[in-house]
C-alpha atoms as a PDB file:
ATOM      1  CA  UNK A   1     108.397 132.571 -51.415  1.00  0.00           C
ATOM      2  CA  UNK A   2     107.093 132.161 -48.090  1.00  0.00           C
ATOM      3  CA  UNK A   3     108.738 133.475 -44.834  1.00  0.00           C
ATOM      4  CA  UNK A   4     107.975 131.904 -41.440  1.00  0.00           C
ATOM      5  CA  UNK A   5     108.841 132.400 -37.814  1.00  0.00           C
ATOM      6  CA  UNK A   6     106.485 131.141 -34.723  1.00  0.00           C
ATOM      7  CA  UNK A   7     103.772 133.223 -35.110  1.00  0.00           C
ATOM      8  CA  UNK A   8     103.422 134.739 -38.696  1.00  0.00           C
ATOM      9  CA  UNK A   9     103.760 134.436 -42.441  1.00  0.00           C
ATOM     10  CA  UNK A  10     105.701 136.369 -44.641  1.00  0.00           C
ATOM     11  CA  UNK A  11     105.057 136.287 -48.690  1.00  0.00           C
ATOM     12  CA  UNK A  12     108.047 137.657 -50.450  1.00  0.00           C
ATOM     13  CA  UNK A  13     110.063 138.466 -53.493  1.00  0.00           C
ATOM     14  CA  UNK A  14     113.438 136.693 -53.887  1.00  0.00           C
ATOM     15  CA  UNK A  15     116.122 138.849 -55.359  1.00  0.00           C
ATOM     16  CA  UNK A  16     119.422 136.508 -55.887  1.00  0.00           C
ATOM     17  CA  UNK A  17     122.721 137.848 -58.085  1.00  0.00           C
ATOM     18  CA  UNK A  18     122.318 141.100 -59.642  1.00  0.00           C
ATOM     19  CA  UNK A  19     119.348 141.529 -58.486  1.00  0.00           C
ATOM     20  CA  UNK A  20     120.369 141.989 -54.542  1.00  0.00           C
ATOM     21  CA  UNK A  21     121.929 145.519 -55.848  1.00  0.00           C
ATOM     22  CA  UNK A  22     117.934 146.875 -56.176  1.00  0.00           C
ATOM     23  CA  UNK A  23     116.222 145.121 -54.345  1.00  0.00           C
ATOM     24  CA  UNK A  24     113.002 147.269 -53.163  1.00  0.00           C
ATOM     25  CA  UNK A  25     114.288 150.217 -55.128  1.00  0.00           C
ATOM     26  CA  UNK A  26     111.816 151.939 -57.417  1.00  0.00           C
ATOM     27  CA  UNK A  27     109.010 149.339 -56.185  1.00  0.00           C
ATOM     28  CA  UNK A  28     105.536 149.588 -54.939  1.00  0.00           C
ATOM     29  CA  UNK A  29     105.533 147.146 -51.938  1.00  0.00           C
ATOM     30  CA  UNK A  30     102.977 144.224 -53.533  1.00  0.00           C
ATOM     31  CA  UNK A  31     103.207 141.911 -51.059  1.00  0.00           C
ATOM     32  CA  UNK A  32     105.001 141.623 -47.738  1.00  0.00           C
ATOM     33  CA  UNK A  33     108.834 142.568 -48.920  1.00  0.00           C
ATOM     34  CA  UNK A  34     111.258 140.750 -50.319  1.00  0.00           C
ATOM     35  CA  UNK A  35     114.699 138.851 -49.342  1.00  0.00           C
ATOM     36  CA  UNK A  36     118.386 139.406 -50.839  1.00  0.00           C
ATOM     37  CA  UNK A  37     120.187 136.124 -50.847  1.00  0.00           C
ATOM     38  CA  UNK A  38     123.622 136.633 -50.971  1.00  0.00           C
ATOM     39  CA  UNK A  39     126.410 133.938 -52.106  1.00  0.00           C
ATOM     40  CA  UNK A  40     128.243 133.273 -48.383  1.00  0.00           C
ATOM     41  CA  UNK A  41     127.990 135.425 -45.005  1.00  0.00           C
ATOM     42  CA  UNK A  42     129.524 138.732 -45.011  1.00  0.00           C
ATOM     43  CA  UNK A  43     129.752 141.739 -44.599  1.00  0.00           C
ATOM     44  CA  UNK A  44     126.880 143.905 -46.114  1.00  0.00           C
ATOM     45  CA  UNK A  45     125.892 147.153 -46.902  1.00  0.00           C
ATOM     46  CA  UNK A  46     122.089 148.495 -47.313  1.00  0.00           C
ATOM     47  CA  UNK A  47     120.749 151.730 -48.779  1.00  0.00           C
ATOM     48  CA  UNK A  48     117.368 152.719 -48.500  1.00  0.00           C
ATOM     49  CA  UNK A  49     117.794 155.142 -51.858  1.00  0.00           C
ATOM     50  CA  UNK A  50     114.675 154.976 -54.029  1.00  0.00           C
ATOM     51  CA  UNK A  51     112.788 152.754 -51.617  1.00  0.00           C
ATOM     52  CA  UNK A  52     109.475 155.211 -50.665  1.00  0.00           C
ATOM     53  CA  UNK A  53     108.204 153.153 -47.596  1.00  0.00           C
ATOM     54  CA  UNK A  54     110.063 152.393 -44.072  1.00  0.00           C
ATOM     55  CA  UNK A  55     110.907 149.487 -44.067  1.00  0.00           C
ATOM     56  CA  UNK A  56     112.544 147.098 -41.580  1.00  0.00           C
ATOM     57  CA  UNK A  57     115.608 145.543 -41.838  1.00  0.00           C
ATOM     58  CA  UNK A  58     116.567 141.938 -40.363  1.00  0.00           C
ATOM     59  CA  UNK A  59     119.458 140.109 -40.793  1.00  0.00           C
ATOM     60  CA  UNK A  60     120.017 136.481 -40.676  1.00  0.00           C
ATOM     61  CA  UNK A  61     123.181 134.348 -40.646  1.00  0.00           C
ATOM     62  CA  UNK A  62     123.649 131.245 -42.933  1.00  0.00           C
ATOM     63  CA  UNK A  63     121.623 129.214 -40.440  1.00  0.00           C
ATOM     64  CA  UNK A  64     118.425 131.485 -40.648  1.00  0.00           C
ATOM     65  CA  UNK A  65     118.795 132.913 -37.365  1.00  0.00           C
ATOM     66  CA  UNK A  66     117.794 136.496 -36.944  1.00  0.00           C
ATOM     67  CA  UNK A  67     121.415 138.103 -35.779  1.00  0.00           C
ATOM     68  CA  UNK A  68     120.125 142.433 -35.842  1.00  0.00           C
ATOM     69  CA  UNK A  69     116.770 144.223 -36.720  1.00  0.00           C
ATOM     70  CA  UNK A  70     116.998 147.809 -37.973  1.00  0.00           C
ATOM     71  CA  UNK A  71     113.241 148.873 -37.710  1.00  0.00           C
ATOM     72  CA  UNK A  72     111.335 151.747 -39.678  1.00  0.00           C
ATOM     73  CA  UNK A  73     114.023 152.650 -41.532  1.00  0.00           C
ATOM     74  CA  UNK A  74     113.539 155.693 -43.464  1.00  0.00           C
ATOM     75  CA  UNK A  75     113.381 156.346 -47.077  1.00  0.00           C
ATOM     76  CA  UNK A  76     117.111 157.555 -48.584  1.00  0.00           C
ATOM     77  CA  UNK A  77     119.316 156.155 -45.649  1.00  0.00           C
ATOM     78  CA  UNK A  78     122.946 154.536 -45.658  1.00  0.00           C
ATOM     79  CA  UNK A  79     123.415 151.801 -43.279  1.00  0.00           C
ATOM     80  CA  UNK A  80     126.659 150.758 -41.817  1.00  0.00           C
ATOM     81  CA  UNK A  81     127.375 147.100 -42.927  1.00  0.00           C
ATOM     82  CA  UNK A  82     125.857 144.124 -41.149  1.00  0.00           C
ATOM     83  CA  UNK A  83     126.852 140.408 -41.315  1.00  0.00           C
ATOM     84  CA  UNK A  84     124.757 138.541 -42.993  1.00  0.00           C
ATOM     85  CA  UNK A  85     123.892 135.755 -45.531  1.00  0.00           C
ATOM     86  CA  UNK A  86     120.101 136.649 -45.961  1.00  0.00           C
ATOM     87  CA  UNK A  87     118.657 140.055 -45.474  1.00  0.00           C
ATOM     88  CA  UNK A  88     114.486 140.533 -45.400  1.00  0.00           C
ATOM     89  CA  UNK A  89     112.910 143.871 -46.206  1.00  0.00           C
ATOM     90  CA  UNK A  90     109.921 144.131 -45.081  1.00  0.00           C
ATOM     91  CA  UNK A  91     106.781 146.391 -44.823  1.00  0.00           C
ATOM     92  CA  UNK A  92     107.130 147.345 -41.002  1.00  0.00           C
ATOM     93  CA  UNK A  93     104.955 145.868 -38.295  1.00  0.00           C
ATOM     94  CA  UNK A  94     106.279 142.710 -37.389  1.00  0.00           C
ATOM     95  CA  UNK A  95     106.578 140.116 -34.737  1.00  0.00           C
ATOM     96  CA  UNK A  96     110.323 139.034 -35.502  1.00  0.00           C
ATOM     97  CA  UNK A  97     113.240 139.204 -33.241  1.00  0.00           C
ATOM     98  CA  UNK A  98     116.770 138.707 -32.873  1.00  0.00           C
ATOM     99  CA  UNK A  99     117.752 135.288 -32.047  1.00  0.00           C
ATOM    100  CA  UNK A 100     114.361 133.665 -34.118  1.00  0.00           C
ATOM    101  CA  UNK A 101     115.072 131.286 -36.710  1.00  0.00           C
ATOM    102  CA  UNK A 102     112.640 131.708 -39.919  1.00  0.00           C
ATOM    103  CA  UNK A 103     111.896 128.760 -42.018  1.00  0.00           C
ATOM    104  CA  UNK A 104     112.216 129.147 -45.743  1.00  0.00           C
END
């Protein structure tokens, strides 16, 4: 799938169901990151267990707006939960910011 905000694309896995519990876990980074896509807006947990890159992570409310950005986050962390109805992990070193709206 491809990601976009104003000035950049982003090609990424999608990871939907089941497969939002391991998202970037025990995987080489191939291409930009992925997205969890989650079944309504709530509240959300992230782990960084078993993820060997930092990675950011930005959150985004039903209507694709960017609501919080946790940046270079480490590998083997616990996050407190975020709202959120989409959350992108991606390889760090990115233009996005709170408040953008991504088009997918």
């Amino acid at each position: 799938m491809i990601i976009k905000n104003k000035e950049e694309k982003f090609e990424i896995t999608v990871y939907k169901g089941l497969g939002t519990l391991k998202g970037l876990m025990f995987k080489k980074i191939k291409n930009d990151g992925a997205i969890l896509i989650f079944n309504g807006e709530n509240f959300i947990a992230i782990h960084t267990f078993f993820v060997f890159n930092k990675i950011d992570l930005i959150y985004l409310n039903e209507n694709k707006e960017v609501t919080k950005i946790k940046r270079g986050v480490k590998p083997f962390r616990i996050l407190a939960p975020e709202k959120a109805k989409y959350i992108l992990e991606l390889k760090t070193k990115n233009n996005i910011k709170e408040k953008d709206k991504l088009n997918f």
